[in-house]
N, C-alpha and C. Protein backbone atom coordinates (compact mmCIF):
# COMPACT_ATOMS: atom_id res chain seq x y z
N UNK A 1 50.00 114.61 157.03
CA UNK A 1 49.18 114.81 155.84
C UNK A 1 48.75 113.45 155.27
N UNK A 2 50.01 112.14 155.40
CA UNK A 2 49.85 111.14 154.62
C UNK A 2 48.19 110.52 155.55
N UNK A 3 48.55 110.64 156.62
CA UNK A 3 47.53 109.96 157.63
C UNK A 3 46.21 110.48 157.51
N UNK A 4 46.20 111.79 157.07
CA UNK A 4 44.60 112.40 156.80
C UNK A 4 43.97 111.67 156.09
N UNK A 5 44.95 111.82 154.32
CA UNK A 5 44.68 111.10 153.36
C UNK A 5 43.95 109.26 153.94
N UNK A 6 44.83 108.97 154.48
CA UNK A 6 44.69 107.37 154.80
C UNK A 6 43.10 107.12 155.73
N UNK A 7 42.68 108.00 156.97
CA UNK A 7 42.06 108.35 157.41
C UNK A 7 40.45 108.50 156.89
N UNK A 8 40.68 109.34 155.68
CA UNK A 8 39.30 109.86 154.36
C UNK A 8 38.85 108.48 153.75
N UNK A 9 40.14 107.86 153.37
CA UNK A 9 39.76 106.94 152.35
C UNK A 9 39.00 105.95 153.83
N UNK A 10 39.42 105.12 154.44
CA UNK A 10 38.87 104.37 155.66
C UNK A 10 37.95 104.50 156.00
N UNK A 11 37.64 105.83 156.20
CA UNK A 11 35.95 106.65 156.40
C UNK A 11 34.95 106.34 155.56
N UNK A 12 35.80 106.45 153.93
CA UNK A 12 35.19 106.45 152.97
C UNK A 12 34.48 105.00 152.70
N UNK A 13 35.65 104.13 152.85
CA UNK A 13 35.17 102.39 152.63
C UNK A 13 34.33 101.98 154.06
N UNK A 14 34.02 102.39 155.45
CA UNK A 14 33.85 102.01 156.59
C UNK A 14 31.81 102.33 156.09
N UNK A 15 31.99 103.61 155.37
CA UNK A 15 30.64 104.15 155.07
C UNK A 15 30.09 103.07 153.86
N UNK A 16 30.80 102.66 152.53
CA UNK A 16 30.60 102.10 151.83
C UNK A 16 30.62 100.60 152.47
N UNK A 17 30.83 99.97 153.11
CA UNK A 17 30.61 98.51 153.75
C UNK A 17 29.27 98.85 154.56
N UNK A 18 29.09 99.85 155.32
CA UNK A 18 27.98 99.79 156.12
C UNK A 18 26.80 100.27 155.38
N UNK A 19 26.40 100.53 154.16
CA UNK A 19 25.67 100.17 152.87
C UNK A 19 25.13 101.36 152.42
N UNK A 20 25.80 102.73 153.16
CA UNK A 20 25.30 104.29 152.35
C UNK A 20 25.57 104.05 151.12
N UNK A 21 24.74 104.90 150.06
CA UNK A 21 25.01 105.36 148.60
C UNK A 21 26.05 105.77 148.35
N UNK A 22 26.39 105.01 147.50
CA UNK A 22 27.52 105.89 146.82
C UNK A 22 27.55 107.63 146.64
N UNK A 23 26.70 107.98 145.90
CA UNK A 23 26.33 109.27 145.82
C UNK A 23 26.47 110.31 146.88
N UNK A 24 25.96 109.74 148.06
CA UNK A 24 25.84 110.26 149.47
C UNK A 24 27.20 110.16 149.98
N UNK A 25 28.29 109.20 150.06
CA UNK A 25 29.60 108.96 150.25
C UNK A 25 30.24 110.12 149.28
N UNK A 26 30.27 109.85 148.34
CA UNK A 26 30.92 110.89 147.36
C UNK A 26 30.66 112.79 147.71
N UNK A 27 29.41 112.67 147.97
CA UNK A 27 28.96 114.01 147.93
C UNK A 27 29.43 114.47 149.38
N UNK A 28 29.32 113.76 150.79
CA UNK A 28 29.87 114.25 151.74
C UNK A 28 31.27 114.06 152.00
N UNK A 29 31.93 113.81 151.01
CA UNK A 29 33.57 113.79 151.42
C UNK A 29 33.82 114.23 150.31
N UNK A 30 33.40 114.74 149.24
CA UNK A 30 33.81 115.90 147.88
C UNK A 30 34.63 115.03 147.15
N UNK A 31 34.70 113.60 146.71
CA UNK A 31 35.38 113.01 146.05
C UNK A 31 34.36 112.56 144.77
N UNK A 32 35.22 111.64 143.95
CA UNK A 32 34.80 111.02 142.66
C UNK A 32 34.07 109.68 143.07
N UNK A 33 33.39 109.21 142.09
CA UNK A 33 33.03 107.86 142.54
C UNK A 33 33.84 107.02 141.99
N UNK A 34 35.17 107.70 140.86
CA UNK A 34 35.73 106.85 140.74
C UNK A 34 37.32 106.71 141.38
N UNK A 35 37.57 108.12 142.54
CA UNK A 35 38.16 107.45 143.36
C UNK A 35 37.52 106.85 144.18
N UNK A 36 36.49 106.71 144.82
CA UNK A 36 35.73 105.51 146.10
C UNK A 36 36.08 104.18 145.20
N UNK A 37 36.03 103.90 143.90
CA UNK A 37 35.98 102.59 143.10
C UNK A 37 37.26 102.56 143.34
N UNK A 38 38.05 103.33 143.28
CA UNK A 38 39.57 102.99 143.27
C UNK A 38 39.98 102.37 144.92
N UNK A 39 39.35 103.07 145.93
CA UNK A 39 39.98 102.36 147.06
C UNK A 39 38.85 101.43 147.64
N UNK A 40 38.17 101.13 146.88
CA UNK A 40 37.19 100.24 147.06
C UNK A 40 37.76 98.21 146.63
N UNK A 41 38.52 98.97 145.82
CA UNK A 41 38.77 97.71 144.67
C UNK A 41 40.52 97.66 145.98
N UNK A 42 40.90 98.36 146.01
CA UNK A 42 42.16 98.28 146.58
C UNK A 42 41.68 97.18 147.86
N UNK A 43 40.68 98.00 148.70
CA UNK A 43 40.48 97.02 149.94
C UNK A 43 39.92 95.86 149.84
N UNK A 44 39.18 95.58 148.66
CA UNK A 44 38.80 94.36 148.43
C UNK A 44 39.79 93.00 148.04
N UNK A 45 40.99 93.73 147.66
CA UNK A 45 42.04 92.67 147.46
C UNK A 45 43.02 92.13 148.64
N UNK A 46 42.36 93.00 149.83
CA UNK A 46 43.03 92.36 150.93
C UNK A 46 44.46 92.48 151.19
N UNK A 47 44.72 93.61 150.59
CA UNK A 47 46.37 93.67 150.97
C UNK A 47 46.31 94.83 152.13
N UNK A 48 46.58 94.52 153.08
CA UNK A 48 46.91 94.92 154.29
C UNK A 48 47.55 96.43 154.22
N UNK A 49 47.96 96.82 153.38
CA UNK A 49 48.22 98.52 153.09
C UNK A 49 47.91 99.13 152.07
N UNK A 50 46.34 99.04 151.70
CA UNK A 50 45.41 99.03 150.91
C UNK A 50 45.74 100.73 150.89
N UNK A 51 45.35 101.39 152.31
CA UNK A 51 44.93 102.80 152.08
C UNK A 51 45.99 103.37 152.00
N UNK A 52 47.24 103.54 151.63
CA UNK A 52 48.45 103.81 151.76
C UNK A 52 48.85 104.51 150.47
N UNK A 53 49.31 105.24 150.19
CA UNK A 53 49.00 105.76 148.78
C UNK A 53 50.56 105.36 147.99
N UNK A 54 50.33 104.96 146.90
CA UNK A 54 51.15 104.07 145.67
C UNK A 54 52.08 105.17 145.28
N UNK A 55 53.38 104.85 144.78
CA UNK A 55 53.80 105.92 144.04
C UNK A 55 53.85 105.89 142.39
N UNK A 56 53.69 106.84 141.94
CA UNK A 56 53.18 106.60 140.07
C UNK A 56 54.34 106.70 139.09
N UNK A 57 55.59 106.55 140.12
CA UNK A 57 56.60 107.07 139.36
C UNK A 57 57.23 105.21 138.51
N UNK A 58 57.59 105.57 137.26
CA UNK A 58 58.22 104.22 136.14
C UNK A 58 58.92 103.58 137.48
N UNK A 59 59.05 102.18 137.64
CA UNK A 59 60.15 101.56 138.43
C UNK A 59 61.16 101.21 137.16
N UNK A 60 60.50 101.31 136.26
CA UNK A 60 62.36 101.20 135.23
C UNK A 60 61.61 102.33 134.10
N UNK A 61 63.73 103.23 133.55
CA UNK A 61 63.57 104.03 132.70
C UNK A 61 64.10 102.94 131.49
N UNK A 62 63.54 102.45 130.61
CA UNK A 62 63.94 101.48 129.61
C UNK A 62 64.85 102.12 128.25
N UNK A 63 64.57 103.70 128.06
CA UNK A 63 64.98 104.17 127.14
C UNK A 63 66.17 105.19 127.71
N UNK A 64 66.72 105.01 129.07
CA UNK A 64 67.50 105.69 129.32
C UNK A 64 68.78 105.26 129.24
N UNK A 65 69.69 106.06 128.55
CA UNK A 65 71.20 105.75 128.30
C UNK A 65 72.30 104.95 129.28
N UNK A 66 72.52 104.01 129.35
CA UNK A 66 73.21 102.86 130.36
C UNK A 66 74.27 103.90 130.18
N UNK A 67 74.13 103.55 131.94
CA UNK A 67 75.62 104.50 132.65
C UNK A 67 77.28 104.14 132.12
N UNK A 68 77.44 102.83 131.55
CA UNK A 68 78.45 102.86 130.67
C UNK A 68 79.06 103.93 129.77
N UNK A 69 77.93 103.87 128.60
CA UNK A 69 78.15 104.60 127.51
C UNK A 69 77.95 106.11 128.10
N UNK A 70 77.37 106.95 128.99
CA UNK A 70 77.71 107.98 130.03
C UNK A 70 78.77 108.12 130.09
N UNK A 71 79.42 107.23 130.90
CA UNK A 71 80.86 107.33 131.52
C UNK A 71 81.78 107.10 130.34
N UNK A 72 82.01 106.66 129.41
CA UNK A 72 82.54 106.32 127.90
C UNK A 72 82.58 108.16 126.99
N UNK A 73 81.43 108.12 127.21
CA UNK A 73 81.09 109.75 126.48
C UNK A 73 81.79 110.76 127.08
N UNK A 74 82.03 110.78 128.59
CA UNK A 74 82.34 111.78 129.28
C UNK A 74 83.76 111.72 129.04
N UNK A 75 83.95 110.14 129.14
CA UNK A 75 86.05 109.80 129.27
C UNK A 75 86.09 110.54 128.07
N UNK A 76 85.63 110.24 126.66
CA UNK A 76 85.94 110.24 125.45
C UNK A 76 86.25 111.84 124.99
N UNK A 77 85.24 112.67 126.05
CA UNK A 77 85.86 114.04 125.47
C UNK A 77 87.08 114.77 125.94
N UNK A 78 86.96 113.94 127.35
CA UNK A 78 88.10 114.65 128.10
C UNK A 78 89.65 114.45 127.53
N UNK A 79 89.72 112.77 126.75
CA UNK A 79 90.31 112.74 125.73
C UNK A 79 90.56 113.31 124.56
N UNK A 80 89.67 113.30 123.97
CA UNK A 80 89.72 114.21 122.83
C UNK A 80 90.27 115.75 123.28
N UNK A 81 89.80 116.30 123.85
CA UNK A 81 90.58 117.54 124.73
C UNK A 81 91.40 117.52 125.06
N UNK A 82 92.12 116.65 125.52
CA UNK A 82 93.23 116.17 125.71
C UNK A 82 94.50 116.36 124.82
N UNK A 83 93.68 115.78 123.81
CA UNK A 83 94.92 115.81 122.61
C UNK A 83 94.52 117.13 121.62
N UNK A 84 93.75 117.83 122.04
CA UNK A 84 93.57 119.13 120.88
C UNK A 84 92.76 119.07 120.00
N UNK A 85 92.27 117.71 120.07
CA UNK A 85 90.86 117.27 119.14
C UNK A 85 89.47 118.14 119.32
N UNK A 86 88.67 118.21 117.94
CA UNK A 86 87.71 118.78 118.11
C UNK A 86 86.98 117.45 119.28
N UNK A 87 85.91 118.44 120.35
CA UNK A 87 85.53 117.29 121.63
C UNK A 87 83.81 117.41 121.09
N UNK A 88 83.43 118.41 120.00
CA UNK A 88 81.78 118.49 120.14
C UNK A 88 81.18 116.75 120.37
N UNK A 89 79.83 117.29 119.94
CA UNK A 89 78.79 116.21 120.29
C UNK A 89 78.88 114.90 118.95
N UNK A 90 79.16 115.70 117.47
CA UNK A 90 79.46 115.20 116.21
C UNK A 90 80.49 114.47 116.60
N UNK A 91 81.62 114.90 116.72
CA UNK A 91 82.96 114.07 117.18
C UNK A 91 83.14 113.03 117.78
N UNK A 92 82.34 113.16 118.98
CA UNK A 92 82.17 112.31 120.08
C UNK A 92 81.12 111.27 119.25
N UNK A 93 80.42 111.55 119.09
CA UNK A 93 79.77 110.25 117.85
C UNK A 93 80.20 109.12 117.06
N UNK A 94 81.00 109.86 115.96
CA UNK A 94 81.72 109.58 115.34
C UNK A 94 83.03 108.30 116.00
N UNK A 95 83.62 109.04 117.06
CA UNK A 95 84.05 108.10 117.76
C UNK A 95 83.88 106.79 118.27
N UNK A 96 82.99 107.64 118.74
CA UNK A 96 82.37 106.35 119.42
C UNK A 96 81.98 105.26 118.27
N UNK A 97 81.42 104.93 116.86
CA UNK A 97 81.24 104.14 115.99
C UNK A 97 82.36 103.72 115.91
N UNK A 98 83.45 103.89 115.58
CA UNK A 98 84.58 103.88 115.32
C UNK A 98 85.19 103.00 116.04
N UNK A 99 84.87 103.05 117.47
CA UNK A 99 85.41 101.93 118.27
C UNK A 99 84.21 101.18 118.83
N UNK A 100 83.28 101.22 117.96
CA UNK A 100 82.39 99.96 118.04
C UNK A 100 81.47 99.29 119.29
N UNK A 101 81.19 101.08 120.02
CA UNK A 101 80.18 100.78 120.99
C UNK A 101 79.13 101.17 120.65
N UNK A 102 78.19 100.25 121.39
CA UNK A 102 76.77 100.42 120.70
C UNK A 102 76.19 100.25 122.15
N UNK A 103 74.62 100.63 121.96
CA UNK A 103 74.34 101.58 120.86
C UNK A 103 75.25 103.12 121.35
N UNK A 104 74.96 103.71 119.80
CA UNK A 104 75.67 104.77 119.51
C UNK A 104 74.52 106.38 120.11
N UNK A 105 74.96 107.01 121.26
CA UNK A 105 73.43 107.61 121.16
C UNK A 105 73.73 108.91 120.18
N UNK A 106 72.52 109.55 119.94
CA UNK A 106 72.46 110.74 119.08
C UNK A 106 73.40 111.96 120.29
N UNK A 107 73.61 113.02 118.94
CA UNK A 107 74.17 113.81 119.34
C UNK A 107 73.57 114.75 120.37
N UNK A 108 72.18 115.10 120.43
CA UNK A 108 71.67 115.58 121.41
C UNK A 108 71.59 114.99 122.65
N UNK A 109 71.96 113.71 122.97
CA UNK A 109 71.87 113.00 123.93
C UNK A 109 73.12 112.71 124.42
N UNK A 110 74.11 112.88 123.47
CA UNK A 110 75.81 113.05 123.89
C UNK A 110 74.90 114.61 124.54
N UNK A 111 74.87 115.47 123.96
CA UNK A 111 74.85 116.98 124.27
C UNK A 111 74.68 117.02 125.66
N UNK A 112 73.69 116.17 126.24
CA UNK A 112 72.69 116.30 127.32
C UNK A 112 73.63 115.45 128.54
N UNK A 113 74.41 114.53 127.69
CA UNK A 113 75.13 113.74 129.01
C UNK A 113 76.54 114.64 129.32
N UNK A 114 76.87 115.22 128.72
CA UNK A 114 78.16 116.53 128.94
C UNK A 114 77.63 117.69 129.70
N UNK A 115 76.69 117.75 129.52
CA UNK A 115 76.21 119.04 130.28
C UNK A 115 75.97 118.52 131.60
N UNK A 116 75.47 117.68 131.56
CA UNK A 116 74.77 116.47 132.90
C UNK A 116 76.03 116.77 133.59
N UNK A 117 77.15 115.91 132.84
CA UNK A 117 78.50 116.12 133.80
C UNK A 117 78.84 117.10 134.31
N UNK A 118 78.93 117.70 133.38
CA UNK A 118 79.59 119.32 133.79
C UNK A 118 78.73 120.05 134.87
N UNK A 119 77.58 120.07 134.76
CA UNK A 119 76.52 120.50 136.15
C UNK A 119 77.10 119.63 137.35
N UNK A 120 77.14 118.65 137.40
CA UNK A 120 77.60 117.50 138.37
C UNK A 120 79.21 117.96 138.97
N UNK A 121 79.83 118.39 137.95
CA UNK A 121 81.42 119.00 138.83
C UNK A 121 81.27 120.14 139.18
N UNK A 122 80.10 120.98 138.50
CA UNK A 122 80.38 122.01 139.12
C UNK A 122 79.35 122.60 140.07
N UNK A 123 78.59 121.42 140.60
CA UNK A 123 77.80 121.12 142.09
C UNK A 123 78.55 121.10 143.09
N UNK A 124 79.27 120.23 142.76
CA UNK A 124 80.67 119.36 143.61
C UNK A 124 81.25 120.23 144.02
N UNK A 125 81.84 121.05 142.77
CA UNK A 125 83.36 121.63 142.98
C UNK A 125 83.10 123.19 143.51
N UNK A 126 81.78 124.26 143.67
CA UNK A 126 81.36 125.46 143.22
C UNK A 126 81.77 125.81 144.84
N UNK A 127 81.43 124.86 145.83
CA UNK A 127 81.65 125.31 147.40
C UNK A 127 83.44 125.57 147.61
N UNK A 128 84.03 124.43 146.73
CA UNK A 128 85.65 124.34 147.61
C UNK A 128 86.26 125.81 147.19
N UNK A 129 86.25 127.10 146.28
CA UNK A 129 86.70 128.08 146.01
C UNK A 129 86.03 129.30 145.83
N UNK A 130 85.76 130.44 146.22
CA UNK A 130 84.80 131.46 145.71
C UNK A 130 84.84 132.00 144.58
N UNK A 131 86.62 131.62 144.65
CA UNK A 131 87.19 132.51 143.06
C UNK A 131 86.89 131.93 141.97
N UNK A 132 86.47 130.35 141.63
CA UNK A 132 86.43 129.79 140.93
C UNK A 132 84.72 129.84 140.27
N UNK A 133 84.42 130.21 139.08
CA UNK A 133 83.40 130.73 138.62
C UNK A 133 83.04 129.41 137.45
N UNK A 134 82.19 129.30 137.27
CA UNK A 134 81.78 128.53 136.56
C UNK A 134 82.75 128.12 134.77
N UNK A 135 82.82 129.27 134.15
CA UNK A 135 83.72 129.49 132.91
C UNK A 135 84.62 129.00 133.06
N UNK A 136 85.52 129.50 134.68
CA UNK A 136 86.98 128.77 134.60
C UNK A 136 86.69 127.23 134.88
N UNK A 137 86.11 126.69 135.72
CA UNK A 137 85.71 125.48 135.93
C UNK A 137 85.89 124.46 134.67
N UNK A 138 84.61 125.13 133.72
CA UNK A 138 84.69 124.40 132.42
C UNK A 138 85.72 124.57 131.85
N UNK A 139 86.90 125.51 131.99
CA UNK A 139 88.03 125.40 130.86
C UNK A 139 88.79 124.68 131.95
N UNK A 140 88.81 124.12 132.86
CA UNK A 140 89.89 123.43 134.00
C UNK A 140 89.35 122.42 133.00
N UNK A 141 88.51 121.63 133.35
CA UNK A 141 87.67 120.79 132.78
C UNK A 141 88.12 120.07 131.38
N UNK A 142 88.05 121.11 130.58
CA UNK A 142 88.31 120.98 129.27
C UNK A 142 89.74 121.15 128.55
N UNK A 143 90.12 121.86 129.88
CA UNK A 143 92.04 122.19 128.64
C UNK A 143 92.68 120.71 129.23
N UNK A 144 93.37 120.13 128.12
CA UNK A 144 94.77 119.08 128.94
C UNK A 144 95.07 119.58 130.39
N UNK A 145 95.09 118.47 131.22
CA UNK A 145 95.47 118.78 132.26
C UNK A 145 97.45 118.29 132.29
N UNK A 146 98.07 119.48 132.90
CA UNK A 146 99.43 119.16 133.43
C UNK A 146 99.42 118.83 134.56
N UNK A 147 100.69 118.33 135.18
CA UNK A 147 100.74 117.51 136.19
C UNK A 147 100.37 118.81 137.84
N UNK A 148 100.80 120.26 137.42
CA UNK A 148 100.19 120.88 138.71
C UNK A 148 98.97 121.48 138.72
N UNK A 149 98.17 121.01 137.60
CA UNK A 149 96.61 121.70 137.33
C UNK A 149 95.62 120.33 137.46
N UNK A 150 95.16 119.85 138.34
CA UNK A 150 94.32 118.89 138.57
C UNK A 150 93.22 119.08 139.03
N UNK A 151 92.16 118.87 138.42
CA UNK A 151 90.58 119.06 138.89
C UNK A 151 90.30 118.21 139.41
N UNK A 152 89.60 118.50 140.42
CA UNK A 152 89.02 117.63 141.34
C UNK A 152 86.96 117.46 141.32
């Protein structure tokens, strides 16, 4: 498929160097003139994998929560659970100021990194037992663990 794509556009610039209209280019290959401008301008800069198609995805998420404070949030409830403490999203907040990591994220974003986890163990964990259902999972998860109840 990628090669068709690569193929059209080549056609497209091979016609546009050999001095057809734009119009006429556009109209017999059903495109824009301002994709022909787009791989027009690409081949003109001479980079050798001009027709190759780019990917549009961010190379950095800048506003996304450093995997620290993730892994901090996740320890912090299993703690708090641990000891019988309320573990919500408020709590876990709160905490976290308390011992003076920053930044502090909002509670919906604690919300979102617990759930994150919890989807994540119970990706992991959903194949090793049939009996084991999601509910019990999360209360393995969540009650104190004793020394013969260990989640994996």
């Amino acid at each position: 498929m990628a090669q068709a794509h690569e193929q059209r556009r080549q056609r497209a610039i091979d016609r546009y160097l050999a001095g057809d209209p734009i119009e006429d280019i556009c109209r017999d290959l059903a495109c824009s003139k301002s994709w022909l401008y787009k791989w027009r301008d690409r081949y003109l800069a001479t980079d050798p994998f001009w027709s190759a198609a780019r990917s549009r995805r961010p190379r950095t998420t800048p506003t996304k929560t450093p995997q620290r404070i993730a892994q901090v949030v996740v320890a912090l409830r299993q703690t708090l659970a641990q000891h019988g403490k309320d573990c919500g999203a408020a709590a876990i907040q709160q905490a976290l100021a308390q011992q003076g990591i920053e930044p502090v994220p909002s509670q919906r974003t604690i919300y979102r990194l617990l759930h994150r986890s919890a989807k994540e163990v119970t990706s992991i964990n959903h194949h090793l037992h049939p009996s084991i259902s999601k509910q019990k999972l999360l209360l393995v998860l969540t009650e104190p663990q004793s020394q013969g109840n260990m989640a994996t």
